[in-house]
Protein backbone atom coordinates (compact mmCIF):
# COMPACT_ATOMS: atom_id res chain seq x y z
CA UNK A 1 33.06 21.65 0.90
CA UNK A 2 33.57 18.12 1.14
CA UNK A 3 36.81 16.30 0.08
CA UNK A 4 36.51 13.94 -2.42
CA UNK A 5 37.08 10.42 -0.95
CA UNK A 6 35.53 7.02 -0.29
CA UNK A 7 35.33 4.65 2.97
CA UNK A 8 37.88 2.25 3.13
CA UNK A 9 36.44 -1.71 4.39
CA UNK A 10 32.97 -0.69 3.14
CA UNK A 11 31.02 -3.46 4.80
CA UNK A 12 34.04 -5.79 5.92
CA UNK A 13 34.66 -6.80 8.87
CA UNK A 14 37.71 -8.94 10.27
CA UNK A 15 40.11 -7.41 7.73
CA UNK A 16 43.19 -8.05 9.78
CA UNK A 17 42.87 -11.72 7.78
CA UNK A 18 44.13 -10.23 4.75
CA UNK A 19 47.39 -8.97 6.28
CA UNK A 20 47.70 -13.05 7.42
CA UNK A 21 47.26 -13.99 3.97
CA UNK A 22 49.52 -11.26 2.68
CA UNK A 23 52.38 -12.61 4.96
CA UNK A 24 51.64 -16.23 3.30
CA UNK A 25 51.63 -15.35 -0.06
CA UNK A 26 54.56 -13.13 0.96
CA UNK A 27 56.41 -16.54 2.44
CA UNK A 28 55.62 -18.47 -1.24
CA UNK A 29 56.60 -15.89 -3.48
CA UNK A 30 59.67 -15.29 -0.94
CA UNK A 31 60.47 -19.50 -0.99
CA UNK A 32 59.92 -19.71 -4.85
CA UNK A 33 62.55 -16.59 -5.47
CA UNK A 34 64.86 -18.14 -3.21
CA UNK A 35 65.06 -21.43 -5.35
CA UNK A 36 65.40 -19.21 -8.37
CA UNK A 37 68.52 -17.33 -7.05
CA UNK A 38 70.15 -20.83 -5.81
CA UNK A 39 69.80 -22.03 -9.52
CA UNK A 40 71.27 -18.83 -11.18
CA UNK A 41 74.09 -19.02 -8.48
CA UNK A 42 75.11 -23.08 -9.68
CA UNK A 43 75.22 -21.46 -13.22
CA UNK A 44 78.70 -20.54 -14.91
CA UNK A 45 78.96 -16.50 -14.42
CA UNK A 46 79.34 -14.94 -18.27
CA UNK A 47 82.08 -12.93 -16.87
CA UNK A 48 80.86 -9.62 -18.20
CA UNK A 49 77.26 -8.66 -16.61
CA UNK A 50 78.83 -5.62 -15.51
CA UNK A 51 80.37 -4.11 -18.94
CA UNK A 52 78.93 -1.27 -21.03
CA UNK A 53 76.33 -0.12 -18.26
CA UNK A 54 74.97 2.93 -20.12
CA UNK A 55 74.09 0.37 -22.92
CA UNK A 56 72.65 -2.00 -20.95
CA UNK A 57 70.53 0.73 -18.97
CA UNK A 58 69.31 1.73 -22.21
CA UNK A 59 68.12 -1.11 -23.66
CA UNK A 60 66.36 -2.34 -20.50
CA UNK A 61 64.38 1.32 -20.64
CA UNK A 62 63.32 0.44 -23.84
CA UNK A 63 62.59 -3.62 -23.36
CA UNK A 64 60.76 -2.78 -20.72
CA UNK A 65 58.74 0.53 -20.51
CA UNK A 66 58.40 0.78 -23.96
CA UNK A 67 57.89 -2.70 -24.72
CA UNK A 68 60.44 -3.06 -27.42
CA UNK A 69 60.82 -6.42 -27.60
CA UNK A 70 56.95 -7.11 -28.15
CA UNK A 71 56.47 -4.48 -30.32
CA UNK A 72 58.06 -6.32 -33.54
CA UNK A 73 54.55 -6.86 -34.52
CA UNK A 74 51.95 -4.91 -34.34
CA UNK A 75 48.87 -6.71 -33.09
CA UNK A 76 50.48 -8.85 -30.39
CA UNK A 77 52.87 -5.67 -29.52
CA UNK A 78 50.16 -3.76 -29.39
CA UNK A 79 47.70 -5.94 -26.80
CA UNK A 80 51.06 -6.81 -24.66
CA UNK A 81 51.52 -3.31 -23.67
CA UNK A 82 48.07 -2.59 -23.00
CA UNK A 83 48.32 -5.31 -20.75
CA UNK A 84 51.55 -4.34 -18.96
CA UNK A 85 50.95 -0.25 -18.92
CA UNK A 86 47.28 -0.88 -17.75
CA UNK A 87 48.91 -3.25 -15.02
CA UNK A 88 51.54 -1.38 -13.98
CA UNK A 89 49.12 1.36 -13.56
CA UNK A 90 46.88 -0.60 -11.04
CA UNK A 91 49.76 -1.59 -9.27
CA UNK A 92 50.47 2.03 -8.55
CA UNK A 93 47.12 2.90 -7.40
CA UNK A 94 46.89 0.03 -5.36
CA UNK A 95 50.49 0.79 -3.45
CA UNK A 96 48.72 4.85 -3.21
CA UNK A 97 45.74 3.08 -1.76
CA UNK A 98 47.90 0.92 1.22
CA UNK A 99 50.28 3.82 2.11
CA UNK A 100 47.22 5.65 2.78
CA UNK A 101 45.69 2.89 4.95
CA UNK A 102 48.27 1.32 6.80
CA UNK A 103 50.92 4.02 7.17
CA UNK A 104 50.19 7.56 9.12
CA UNK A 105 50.30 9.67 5.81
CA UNK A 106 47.16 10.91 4.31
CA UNK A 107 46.99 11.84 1.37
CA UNK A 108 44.34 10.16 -0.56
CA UNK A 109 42.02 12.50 -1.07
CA UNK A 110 40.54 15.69 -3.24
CA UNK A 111 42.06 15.89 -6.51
CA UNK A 112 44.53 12.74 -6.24
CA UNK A 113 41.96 10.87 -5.18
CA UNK A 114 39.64 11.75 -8.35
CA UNK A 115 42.99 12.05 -10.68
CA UNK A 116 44.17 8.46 -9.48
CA UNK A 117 40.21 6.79 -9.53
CA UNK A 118 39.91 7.73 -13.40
CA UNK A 119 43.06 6.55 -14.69
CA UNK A 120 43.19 3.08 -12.82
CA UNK A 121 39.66 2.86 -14.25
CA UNK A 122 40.50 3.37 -17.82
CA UNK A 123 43.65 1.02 -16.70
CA UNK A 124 41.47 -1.54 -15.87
CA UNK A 125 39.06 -1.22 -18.72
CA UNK A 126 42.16 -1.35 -20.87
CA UNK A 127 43.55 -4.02 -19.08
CA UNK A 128 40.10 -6.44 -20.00
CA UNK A 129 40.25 -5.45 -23.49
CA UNK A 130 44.48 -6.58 -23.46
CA UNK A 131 43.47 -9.36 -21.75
CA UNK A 132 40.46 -10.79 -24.16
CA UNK A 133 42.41 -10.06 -27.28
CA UNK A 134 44.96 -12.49 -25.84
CA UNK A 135 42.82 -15.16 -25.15
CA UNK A 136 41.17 -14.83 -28.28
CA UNK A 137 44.32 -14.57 -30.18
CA UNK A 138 46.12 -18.00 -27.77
CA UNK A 139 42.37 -19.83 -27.76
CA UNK A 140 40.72 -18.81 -31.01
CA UNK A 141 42.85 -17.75 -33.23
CA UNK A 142 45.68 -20.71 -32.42
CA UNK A 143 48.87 -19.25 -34.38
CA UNK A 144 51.41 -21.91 -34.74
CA UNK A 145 54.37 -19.69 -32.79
CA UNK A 146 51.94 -19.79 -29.61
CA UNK A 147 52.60 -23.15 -27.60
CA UNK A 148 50.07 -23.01 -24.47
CA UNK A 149 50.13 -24.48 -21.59
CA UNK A 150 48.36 -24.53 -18.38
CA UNK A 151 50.04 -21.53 -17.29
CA UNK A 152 49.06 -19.37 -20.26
CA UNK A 153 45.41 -20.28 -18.82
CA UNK A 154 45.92 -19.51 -15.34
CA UNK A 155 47.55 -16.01 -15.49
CA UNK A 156 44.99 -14.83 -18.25
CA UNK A 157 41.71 -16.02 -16.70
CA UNK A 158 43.38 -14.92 -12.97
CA UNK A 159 44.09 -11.36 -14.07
CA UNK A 160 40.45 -10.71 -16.02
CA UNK A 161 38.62 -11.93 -12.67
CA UNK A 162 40.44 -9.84 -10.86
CA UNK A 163 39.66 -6.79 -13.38
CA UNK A 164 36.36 -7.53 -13.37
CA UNK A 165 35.72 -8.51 -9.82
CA UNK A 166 37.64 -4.80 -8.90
CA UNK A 167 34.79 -3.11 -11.04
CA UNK A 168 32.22 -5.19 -9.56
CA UNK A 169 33.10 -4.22 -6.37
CA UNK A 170 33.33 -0.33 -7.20
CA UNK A 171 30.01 -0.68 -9.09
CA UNK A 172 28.03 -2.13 -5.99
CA UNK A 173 29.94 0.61 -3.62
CA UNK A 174 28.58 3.28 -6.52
CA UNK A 175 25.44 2.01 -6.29
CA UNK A 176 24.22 1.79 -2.89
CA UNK A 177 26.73 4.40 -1.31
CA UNK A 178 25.28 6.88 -4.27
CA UNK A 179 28.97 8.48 -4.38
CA UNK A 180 28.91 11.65 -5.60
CA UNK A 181 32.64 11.25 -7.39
CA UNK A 182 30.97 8.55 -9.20
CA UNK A 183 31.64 10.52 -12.29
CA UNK A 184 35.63 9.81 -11.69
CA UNK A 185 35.05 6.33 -12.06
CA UNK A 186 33.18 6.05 -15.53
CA UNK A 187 33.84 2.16 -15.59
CA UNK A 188 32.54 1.40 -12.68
CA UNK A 189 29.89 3.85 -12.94
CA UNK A 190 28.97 1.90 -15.66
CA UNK A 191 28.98 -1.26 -13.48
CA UNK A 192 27.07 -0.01 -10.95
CA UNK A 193 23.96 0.14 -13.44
CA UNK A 194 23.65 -3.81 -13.08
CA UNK A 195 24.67 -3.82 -9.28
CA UNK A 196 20.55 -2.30 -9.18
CA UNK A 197 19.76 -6.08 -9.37
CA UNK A 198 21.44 -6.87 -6.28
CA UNK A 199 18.82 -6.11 -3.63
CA UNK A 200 20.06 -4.27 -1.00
CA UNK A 201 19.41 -6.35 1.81
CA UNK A 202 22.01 -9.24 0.29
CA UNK A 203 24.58 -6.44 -0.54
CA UNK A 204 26.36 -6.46 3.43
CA UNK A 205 26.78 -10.71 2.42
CA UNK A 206 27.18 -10.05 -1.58
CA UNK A 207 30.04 -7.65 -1.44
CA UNK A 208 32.12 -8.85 1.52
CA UNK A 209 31.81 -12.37 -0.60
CA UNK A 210 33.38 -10.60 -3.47
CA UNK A 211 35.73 -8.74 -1.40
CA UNK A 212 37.49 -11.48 0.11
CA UNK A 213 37.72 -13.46 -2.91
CA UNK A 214 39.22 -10.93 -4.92
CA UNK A 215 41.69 -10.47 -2.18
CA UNK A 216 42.23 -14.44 -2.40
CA UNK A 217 43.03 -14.22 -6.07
CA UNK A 218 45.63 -11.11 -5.35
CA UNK A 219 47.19 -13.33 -2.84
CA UNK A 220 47.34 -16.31 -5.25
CA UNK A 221 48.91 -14.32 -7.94
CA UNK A 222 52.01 -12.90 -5.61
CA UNK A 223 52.50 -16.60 -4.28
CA UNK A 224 52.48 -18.32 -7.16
CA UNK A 225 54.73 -15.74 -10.06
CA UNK A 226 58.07 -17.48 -8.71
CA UNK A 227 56.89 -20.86 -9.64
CA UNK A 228 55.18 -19.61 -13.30
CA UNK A 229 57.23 -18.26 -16.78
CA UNK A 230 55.28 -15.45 -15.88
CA UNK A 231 58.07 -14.43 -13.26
CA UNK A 232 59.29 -12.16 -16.80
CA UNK A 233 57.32 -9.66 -15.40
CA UNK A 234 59.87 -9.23 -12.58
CA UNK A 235 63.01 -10.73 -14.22
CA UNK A 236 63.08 -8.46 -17.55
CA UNK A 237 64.81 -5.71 -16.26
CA UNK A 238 67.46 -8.18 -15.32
């Protein structure tokens, strides 16, 4: 019986760019930390950021996998940790996903591969719903304790193209591979109803297209954290 799976690079060629790219975005993020550091190093040391450890452990285990801090009320508590579980999540399956392809391990395959294909689904359908309550919430709804800026904009808009460009690109590889562990992928099953349109003749052009530009906007979102508020996601545990 066949193991349940998928081909890696479905119809792209030349992927040895993205590892350039990686090692560029790598280099900004890398450049953007360093200034970071030097300007925590010309502040005055508190003295005591190594007292009362067991405390401190604590409450970062609570500020940050249980979004604490957020949590005071409900509704933006509540869309916050959507977005950060449903991210953290997809962060996972994507480091499962690169130890299998660029390191001699395999293990992606059979029942982690179906176990780890529904849950970063639901993670990313979760993730899309976090991330429109937000913008309606900062755009729509306009509370006066929300001051937006251009940065606000760029992380929210960057992160829901890259949720839905991931489930475009399962949907179309759905579609026209007719994968029969579709099933473990309900979101992108889902998807791959509208791929149809796409004839099949454009999709080795159409999904390449995608491909590289969702790996763009990855790339762009490592590089530019250091240089963004949104660095908390890093710096909270600190």
């Amino acid at each position: 019986m066949q193991q349940a799976g998928r081909e890696y690079y479905w119809h792209v060629h030349n992927h040895w760019i993205m590892y350039i790219l990686m090692v560029i975005s790598f280099g900004f993020f890398a450049f953007g930390a360093y200034k970071k550091i030097m300007m925590w190093k010309a502040m005055k040391p508190a003295g005591e950021r190594f007292s009362d450890i067991p405390k401190r452990a604590f409450k970062m285990l609570m500020d940050v996998m249980f979004q604490k801090r957020v949590r005071t009320k409900f509704f933006p508590g509540f869309f916050h940790s959507i977005i950060f579980w449903s991210f953290m999540m997809l962060v996972l399956a994507t480091a499962i996903l690169t130890i299998e392809i660029d390191t001699p391990l395999e293990f992606f395959h059979g029942n982690i591969y179906l176990v780890v294909s529904f849950f970063a689904d639901i993670a990313g359908a979760l993730l899309i719903i976090g991330l429109c309550i937000a913008i309606y919430r900062r755009y729509v709804m306009k509370p006066k304790s929300l001051q937006s800026d251009w940065q606000n904009a760029y992380m929210l808009v960057l992160l829901l193209l890259l949720a839905v460009g991931g489930f475009v690109l399962e949907g179309m590889r759905i579609q026209f591979t007719h994968d029969q562990w579709a099933a473990y992928s309900p979101i992108g099953l889902a998807f791959s109803k509208a791929m149809g349109l796409i004839p099949s003749g454009a999709v080795p052009v159409v999904y390449p297209a995608i491909w590289w530009a969702h790996a763009a906007m990855t790339f762009a979102l490592i590089a530019s954290l250091p240089y963004t508020k949104f660095i908390h996601f890093l710096l909270i545990p600190a």
